[in-house]
C-alpha atoms as a PDB file:
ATOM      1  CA  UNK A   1     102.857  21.280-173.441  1.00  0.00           C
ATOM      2  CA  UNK A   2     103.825  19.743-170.292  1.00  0.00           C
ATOM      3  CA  UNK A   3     106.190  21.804-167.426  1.00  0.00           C
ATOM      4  CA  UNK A   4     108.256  20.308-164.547  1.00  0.00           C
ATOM      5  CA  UNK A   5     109.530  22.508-162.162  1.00  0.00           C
ATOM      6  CA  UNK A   6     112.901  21.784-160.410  1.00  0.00           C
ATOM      7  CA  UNK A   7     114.945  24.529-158.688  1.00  0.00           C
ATOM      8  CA  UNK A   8     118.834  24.783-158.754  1.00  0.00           C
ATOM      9  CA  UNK A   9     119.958  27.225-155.936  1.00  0.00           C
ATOM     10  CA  UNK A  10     118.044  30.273-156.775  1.00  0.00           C
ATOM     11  CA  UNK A  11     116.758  29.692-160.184  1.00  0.00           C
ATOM     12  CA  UNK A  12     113.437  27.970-161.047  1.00  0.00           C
ATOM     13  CA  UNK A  13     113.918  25.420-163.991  1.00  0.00           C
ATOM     14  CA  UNK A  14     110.856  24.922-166.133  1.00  0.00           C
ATOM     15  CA  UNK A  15     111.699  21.860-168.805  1.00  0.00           C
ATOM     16  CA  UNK A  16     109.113  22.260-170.645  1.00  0.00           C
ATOM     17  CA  UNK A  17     107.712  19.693-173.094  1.00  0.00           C
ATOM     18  CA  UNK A  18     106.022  19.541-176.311  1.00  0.00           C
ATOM     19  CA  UNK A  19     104.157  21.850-178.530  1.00  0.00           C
ATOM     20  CA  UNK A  20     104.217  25.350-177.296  1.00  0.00           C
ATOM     21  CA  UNK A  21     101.215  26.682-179.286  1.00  0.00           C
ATOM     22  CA  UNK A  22      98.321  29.238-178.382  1.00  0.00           C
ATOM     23  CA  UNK A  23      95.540  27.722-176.201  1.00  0.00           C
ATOM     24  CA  UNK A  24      96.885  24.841-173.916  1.00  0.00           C
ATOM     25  CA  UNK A  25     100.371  25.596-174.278  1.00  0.00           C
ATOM     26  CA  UNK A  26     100.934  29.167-173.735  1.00  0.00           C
ATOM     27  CA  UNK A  27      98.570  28.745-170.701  1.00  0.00           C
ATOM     28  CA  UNK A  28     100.412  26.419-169.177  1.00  0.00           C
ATOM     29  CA  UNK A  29     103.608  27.947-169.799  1.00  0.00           C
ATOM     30  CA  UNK A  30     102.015  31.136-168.285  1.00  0.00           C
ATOM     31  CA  UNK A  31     100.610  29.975-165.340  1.00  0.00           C
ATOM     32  CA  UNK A  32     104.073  28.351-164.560  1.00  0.00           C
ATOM     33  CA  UNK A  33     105.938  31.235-164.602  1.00  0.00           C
ATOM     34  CA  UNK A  34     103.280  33.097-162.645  1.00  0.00           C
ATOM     35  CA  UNK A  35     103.890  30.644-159.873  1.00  0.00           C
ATOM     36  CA  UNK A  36     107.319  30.986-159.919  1.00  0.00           C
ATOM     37  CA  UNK A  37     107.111  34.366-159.601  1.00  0.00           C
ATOM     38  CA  UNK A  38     104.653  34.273-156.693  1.00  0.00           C
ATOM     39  CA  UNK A  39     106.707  31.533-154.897  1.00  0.00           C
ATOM     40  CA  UNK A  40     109.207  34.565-154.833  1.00  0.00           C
ATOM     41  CA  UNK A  41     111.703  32.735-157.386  1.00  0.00           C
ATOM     42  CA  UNK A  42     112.871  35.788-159.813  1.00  0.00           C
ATOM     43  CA  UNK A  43     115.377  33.857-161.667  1.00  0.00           C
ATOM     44  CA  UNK A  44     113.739  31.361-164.002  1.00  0.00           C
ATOM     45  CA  UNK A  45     115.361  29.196-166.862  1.00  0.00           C
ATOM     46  CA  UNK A  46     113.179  28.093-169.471  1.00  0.00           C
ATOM     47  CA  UNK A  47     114.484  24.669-170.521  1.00  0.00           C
ATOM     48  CA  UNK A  48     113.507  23.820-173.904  1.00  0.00           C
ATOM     49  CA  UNK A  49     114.854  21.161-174.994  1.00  0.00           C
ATOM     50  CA  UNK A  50     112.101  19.053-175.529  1.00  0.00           C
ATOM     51  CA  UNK A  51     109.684  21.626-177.385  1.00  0.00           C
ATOM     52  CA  UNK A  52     109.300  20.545-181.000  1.00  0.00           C
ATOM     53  CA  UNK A  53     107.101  23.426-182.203  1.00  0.00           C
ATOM     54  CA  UNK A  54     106.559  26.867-181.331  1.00  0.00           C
ATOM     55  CA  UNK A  55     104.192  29.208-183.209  1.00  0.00           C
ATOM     56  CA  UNK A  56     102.707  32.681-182.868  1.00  0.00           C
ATOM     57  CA  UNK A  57     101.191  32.162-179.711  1.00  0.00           C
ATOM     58  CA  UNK A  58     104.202  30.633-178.479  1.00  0.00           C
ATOM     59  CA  UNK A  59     106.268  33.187-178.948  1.00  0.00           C
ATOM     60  CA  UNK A  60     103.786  35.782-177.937  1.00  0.00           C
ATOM     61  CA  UNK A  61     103.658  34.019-174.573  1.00  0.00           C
ATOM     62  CA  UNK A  62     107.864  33.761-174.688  1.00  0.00           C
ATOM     63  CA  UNK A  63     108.006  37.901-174.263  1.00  0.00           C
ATOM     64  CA  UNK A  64     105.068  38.159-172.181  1.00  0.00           C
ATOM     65  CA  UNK A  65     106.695  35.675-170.043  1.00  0.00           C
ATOM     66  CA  UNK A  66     109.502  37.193-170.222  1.00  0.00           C
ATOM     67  CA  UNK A  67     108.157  41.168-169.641  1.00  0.00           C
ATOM     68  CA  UNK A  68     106.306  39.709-166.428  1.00  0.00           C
ATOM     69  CA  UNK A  69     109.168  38.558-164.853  1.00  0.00           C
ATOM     70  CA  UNK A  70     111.552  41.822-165.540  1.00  0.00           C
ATOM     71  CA  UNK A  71     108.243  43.878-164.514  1.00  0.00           C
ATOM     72  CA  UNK A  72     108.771  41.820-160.697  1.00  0.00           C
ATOM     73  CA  UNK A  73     112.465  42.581-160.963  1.00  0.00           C
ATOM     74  CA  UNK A  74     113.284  38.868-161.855  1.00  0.00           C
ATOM     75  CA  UNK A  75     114.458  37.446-165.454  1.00  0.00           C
ATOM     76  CA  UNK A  76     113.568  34.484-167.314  1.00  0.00           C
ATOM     77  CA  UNK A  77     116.541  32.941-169.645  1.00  0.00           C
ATOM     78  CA  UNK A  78     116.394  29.778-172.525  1.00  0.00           C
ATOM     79  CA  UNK A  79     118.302  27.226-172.360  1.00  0.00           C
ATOM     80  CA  UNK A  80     118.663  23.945-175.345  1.00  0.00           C
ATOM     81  CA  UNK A  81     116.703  26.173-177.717  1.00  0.00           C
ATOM     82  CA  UNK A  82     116.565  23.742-181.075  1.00  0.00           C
ATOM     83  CA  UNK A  83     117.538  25.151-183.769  1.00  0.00           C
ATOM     84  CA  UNK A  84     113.755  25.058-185.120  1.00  0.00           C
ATOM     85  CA  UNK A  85     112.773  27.391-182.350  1.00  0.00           C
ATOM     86  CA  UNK A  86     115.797  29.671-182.924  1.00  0.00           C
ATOM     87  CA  UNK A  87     114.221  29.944-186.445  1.00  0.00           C
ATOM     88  CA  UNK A  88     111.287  31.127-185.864  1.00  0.00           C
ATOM     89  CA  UNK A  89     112.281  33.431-183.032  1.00  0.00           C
ATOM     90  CA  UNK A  90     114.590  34.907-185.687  1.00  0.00           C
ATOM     91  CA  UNK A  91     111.593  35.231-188.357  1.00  0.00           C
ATOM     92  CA  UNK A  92     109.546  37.092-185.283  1.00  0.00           C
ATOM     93  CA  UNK A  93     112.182  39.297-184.884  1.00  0.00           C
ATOM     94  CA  UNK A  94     112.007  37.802-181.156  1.00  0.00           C
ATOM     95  CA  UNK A  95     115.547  36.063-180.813  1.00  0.00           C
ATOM     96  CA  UNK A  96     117.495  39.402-179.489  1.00  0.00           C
ATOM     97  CA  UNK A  97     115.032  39.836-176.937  1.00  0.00           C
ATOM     98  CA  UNK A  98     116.375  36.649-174.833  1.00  0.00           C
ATOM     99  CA  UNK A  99     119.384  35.471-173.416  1.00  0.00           C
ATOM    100  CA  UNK A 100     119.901  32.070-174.698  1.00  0.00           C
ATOM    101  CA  UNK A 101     122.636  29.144-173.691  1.00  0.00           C
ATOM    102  CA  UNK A 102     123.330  26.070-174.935  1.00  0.00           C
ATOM    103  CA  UNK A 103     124.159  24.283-171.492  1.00  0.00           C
ATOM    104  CA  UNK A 104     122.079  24.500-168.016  1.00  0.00           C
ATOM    105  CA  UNK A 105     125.745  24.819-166.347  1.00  0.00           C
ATOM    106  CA  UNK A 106     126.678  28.207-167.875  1.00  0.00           C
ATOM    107  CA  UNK A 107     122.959  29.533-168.003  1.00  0.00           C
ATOM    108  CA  UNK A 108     122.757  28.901-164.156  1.00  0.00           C
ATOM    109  CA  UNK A 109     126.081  30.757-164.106  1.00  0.00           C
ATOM    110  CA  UNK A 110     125.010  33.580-165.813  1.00  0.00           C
ATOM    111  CA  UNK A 111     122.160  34.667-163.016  1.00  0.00           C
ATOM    112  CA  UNK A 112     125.042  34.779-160.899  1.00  0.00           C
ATOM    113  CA  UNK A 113     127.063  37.257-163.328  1.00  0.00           C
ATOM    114  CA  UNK A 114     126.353  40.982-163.231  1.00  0.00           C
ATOM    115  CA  UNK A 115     125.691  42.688-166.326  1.00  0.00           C
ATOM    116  CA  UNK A 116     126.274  39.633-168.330  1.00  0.00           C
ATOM    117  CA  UNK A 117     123.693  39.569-171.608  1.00  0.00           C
ATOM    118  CA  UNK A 118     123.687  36.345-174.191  1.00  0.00           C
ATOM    119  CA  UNK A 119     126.548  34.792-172.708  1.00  0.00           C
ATOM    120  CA  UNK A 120     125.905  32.144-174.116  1.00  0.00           C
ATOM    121  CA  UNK A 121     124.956  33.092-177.742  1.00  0.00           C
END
């Protein structure tokens, strides 16, 4: 798993690449968003277009990424979520847990948007 950062007004972008798979992968995921968080940017976007695999760990480190950042009064969104990784955050009984969107445009949109919860599902 590989992670570039790039911001877009407020929101961090992560676009993350490759496996995301317990050990290397869900550490480097983690340790991005930490940074993020401790840069001060709340609103991240998780852009996963480019991850081919997720497994347990993954998606372990997806809500723990995603509790840390509502614990700081921030929130972390998907974006290009394959339908692969839709899968199996459906068989983890993860999926409802995130706000997903199929287009950076309207995710960036929706940290703008009060009250507005999987827009873009």
């Amino acid at each position: 798993m590989n992670i570039d950062t790039r911001t877009a007004g407020d929101v961090q972008i992560l676009d993350c690449r490759g496996s995301l798979t317990l050990g290397r992968g869900t550490k480097v995921l983690h340790d991005a968003v930490l940074s993020s968080l401790k840069t001060g940017r709340k609103a991240i976007l998780l852009n996963l277009k480019e991850v081919d695999y997720v497994d347990s760990g993954g998606i372990g480190e997806l809500v723990s990424s995603l509790t840390t950042a509502m614990r700081q009064g921030g929130n972390l969104k998907l974006v290009n979520v394959s339908r692969k990784v839709q899968d199996v955050l459906s068989l983890a009984k993860a999926i409802d847990l995130f706000e997903l969107h199929y287009d950076e445009e309207t995710a960036l949109q929706s940290f703008t948007k009060a009250g507005s919860s999987n827009s873009g599902r």
